[in-house]
Every structure is written in structure tokens, then in C-alpha cells.
PDB file of N, CA and C in Angstrom:
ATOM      1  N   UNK A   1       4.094 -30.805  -2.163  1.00  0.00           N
ATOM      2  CA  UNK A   1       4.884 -30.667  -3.380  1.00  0.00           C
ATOM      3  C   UNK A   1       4.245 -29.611  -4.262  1.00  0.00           C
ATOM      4  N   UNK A   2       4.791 -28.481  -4.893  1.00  0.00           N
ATOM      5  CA  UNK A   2       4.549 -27.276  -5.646  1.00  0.00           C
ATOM      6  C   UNK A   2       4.245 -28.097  -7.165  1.00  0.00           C
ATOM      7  N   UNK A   3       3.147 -27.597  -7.791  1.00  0.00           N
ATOM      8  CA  UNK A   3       2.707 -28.425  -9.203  1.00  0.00           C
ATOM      9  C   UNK A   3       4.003 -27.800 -10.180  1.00  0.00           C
ATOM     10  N   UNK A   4       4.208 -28.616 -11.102  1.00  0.00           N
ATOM     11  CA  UNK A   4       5.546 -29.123 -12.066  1.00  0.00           C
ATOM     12  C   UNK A   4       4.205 -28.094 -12.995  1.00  0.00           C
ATOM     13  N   UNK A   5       5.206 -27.339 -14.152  1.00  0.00           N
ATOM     14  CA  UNK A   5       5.339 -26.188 -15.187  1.00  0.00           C
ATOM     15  C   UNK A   5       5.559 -27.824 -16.157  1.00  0.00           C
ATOM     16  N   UNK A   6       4.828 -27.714 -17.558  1.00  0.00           N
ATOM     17  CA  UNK A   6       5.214 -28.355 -18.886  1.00  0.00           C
ATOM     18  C   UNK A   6       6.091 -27.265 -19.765  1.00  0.00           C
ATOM     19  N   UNK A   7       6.911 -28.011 -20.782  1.00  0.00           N
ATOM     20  CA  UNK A   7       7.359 -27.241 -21.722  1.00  0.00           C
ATOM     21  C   UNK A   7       7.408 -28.320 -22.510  1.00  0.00           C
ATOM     22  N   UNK A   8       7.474 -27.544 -23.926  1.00  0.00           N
ATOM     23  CA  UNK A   8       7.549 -28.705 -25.040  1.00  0.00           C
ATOM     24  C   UNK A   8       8.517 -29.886 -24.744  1.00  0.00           C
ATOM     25  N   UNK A   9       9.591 -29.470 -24.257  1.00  0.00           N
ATOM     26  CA  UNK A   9      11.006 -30.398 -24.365  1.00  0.00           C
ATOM     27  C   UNK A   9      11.232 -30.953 -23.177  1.00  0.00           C
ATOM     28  N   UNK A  10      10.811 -30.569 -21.574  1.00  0.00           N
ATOM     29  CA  UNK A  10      10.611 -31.276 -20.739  1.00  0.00           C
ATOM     30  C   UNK A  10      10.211 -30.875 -19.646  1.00  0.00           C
ATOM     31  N   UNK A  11      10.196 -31.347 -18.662  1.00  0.00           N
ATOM     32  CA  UNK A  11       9.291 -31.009 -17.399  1.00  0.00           C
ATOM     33  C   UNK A  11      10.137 -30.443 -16.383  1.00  0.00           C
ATOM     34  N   UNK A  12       9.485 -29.056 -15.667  1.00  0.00           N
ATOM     35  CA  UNK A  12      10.555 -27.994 -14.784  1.00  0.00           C
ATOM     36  C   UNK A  12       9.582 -28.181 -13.902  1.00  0.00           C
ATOM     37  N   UNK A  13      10.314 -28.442 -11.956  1.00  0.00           N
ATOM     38  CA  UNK A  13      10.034 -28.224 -11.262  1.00  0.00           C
ATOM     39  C   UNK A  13      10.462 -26.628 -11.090  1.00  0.00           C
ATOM     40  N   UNK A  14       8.806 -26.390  -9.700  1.00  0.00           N
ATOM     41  CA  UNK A  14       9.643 -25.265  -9.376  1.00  0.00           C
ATOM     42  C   UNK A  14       9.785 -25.124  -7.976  1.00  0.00           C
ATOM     43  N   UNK A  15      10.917 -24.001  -7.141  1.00  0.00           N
ATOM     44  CA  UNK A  15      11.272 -24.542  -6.445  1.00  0.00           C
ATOM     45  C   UNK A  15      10.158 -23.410  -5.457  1.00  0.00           C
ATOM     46  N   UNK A  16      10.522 -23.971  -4.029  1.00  0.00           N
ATOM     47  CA  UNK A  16       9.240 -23.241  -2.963  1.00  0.00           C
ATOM     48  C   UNK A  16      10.094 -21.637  -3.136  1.00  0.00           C
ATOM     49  N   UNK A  17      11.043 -21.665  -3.250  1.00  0.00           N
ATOM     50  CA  UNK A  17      11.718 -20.229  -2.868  1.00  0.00           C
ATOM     51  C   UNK A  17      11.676 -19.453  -4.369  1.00  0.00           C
ATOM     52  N   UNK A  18      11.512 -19.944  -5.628  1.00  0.00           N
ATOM     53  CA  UNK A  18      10.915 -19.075  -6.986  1.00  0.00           C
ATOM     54  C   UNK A  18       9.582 -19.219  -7.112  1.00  0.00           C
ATOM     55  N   UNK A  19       8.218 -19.879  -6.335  1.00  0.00           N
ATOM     56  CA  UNK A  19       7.249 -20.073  -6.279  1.00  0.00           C
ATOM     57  C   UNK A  19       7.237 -18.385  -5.484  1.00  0.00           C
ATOM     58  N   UNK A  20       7.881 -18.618  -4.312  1.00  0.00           N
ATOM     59  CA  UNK A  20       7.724 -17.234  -3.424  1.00  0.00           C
ATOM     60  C   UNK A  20       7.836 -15.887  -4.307  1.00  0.00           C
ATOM     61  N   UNK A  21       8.475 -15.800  -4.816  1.00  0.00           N
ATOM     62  CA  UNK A  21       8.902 -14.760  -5.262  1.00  0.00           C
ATOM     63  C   UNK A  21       8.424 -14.203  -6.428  1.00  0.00           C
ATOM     64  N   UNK A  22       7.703 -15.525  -7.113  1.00  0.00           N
ATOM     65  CA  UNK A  22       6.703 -14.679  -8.191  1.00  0.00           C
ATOM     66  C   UNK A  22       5.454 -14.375  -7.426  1.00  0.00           C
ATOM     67  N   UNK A  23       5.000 -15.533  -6.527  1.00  0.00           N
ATOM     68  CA  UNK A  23       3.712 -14.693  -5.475  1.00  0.00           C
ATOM     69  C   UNK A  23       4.373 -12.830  -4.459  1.00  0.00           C
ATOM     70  N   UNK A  24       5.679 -12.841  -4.489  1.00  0.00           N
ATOM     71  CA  UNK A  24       5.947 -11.232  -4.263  1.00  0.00           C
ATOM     72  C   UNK A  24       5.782 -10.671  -5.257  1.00  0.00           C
ATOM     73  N   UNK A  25       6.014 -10.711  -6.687  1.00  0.00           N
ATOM     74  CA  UNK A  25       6.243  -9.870  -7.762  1.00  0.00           C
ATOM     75  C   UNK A  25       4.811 -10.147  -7.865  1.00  0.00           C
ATOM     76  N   UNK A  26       4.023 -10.757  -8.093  1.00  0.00           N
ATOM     77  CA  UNK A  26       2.442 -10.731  -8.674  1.00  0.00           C
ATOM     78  C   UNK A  26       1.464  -9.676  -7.265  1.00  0.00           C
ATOM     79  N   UNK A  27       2.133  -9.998  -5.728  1.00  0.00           N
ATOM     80  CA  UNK A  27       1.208  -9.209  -5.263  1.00  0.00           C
ATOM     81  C   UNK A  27       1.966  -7.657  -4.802  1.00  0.00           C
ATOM     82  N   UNK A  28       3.467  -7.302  -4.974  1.00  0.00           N
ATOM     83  CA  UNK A  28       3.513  -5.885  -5.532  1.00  0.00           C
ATOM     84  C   UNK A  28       2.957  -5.443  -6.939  1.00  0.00           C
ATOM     85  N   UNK A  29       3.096  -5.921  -8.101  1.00  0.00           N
ATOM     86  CA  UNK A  29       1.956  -5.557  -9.307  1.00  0.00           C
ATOM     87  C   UNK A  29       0.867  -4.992  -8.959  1.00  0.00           C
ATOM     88  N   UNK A  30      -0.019  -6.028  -7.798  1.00  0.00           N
ATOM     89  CA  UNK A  30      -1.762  -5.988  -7.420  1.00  0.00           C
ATOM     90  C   UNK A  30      -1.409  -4.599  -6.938  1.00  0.00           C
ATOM     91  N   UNK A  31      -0.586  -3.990  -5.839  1.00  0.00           N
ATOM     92  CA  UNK A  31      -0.563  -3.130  -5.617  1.00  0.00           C
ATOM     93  C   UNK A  31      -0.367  -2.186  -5.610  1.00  0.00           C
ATOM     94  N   UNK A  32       0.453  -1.894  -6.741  1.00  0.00           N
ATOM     95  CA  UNK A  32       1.183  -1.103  -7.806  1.00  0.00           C
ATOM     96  C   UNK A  32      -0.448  -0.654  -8.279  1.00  0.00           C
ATOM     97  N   UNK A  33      -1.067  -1.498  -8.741  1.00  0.00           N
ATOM     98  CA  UNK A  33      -2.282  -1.242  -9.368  1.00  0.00           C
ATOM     99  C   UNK A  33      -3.390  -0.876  -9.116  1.00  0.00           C
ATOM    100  N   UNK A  34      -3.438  -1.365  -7.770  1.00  0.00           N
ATOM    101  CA  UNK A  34      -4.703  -0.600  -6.815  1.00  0.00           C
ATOM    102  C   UNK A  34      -4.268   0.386  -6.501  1.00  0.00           C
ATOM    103  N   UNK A  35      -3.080   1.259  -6.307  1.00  0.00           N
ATOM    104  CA  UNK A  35      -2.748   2.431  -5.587  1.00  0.00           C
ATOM    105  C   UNK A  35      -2.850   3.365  -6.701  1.00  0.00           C
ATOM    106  N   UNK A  36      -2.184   2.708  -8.339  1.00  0.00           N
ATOM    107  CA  UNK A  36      -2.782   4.226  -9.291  1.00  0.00           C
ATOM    108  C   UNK A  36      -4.074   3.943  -9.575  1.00  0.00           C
ATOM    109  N   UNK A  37      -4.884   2.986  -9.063  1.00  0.00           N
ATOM    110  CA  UNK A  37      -5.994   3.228  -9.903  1.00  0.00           C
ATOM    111  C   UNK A  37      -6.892   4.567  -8.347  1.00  0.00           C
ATOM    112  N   UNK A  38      -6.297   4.262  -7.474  1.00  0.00           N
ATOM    113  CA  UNK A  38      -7.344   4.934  -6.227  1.00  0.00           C
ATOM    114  C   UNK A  38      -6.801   6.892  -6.481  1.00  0.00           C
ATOM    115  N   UNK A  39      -5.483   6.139  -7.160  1.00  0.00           N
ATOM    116  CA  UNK A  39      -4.710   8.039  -7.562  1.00  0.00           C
ATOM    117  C   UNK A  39      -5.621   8.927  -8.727  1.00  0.00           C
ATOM    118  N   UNK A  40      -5.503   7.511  -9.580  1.00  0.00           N
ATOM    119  CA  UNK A  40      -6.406   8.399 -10.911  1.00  0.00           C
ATOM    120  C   UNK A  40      -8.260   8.732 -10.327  1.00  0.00           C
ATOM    121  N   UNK A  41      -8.667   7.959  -9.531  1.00  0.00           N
ATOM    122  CA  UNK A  41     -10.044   8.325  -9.168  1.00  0.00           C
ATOM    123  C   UNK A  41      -9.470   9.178  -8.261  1.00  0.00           C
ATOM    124  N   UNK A  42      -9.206   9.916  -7.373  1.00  0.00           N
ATOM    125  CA  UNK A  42      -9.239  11.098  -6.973  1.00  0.00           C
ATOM    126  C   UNK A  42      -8.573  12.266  -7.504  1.00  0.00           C
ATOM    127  N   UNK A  43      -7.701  12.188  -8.664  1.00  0.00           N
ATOM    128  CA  UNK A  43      -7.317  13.064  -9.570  1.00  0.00           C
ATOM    129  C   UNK A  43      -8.781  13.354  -9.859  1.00  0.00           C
ATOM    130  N   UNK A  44      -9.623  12.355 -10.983  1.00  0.00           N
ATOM    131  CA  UNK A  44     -10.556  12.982 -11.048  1.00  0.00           C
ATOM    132  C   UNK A  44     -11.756  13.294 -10.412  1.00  0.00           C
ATOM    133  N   UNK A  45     -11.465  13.040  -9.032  1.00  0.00           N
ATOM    134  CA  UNK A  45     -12.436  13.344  -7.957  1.00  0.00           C
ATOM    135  C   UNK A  45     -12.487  15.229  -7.855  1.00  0.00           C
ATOM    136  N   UNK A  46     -10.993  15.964  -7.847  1.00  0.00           N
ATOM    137  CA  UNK A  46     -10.673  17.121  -7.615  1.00  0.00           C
ATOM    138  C   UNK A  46     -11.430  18.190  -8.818  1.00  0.00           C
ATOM    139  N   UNK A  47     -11.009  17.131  -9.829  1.00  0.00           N
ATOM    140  CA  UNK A  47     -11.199  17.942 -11.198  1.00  0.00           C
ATOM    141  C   UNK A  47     -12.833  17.944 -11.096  1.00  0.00           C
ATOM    142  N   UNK A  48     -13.606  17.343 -10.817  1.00  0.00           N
ATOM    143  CA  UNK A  48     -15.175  17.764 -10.805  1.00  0.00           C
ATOM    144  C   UNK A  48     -14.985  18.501  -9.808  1.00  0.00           C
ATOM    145  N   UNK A  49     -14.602  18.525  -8.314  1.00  0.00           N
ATOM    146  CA  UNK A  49     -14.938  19.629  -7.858  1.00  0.00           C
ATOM    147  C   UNK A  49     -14.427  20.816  -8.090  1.00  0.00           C
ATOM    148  N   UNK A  50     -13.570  21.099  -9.304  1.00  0.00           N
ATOM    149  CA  UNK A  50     -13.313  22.272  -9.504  1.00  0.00           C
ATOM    150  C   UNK A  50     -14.170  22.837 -10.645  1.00  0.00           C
ATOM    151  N   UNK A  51     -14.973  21.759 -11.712  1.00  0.00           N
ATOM    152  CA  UNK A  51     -15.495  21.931 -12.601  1.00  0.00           C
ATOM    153  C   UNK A  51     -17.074  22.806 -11.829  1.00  0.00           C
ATOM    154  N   UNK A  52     -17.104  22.015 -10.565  1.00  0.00           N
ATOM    155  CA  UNK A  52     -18.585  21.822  -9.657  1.00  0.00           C
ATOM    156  C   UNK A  52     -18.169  23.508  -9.396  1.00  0.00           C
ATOM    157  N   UNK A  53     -17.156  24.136  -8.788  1.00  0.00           N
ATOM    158  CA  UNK A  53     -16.751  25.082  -8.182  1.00  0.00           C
ATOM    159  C   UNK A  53     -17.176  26.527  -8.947  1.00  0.00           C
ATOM    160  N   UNK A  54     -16.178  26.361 -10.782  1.00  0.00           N
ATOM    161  CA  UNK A  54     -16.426  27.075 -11.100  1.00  0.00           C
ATOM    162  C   UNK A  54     -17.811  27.714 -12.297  1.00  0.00           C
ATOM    163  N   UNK A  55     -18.459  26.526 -12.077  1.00  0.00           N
ATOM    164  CA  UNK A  55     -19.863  26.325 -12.620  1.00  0.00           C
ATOM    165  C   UNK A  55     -20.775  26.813 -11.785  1.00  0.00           C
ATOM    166  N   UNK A  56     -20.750  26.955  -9.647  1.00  0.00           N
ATOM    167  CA  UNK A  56     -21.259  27.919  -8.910  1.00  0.00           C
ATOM    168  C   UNK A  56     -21.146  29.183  -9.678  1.00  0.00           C
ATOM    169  N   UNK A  57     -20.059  29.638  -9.542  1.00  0.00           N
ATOM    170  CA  UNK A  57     -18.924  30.842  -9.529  1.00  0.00           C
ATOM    171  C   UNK A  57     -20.017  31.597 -10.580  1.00  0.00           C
ATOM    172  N   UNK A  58     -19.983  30.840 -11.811  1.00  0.00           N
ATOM    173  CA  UNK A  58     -20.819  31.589 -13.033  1.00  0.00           C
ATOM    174  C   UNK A  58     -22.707  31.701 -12.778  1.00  0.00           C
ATOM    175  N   UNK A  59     -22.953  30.650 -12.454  1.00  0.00           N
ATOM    176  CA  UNK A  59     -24.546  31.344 -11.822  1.00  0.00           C
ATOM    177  C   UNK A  59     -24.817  32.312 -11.162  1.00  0.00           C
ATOM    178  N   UNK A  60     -25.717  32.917 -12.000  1.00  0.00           N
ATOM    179  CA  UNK A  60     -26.317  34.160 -11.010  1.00  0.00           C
ATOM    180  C   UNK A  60     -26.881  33.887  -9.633  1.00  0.00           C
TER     181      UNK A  60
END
């Protein structure tokens, strides 16, 4: 049996098939979230090596 949600005014089961579907929506989120966070670290993965690049460039 899936654990019963309180509300002030009374008690909501929930059912196995809206249990499912917030465990889909919570683990597309997770991954929604791990994928920009791996985007923004190699955005700025590029940007140092271009910082790295043109900081050669200027040494004698």
C-alpha cells in the first residue's frame, strides 16, 4: 500500500499510477539537471582553455 498524503481537511490516497508519474517528473528534473550542470562545466572548461591559449600566445 503507497503511504496516504495529510491535508488540513482530509486524507488523499495516492494512486500507484500518480505515484509513477511524479517519480517520472522528479527523475526527468534530476536529469534535466545533471545534463546543464555537465554543459555549464564544459562551457567553462573551453573558456580557460582559451584564456590558457591566449595567455601562451602573449609570452615571450
Amino acid at each position: 500500500m503507497l503511504p496516504k498524503f495529510f491535508s488540513s481537511s482530509k486524507k488523499v490516497g495516492i494512486t500507484s499510477k500518480s505515484f509513477q508519474s511524479y517519480a517520472d517528473f522528479s527523475n526527468a528534473l534530476n536529469i534535466f539537471s545533471l545534463t546543464h550542470t555537465e554543459l555549464i562545466s564544459f562551457r567553462a572548461m573551453l573558456a580557460v582553455q582559451e584564456i590558457t591559449h591566449n595567455t601562451s600566445e602573449l609570452a615571450p
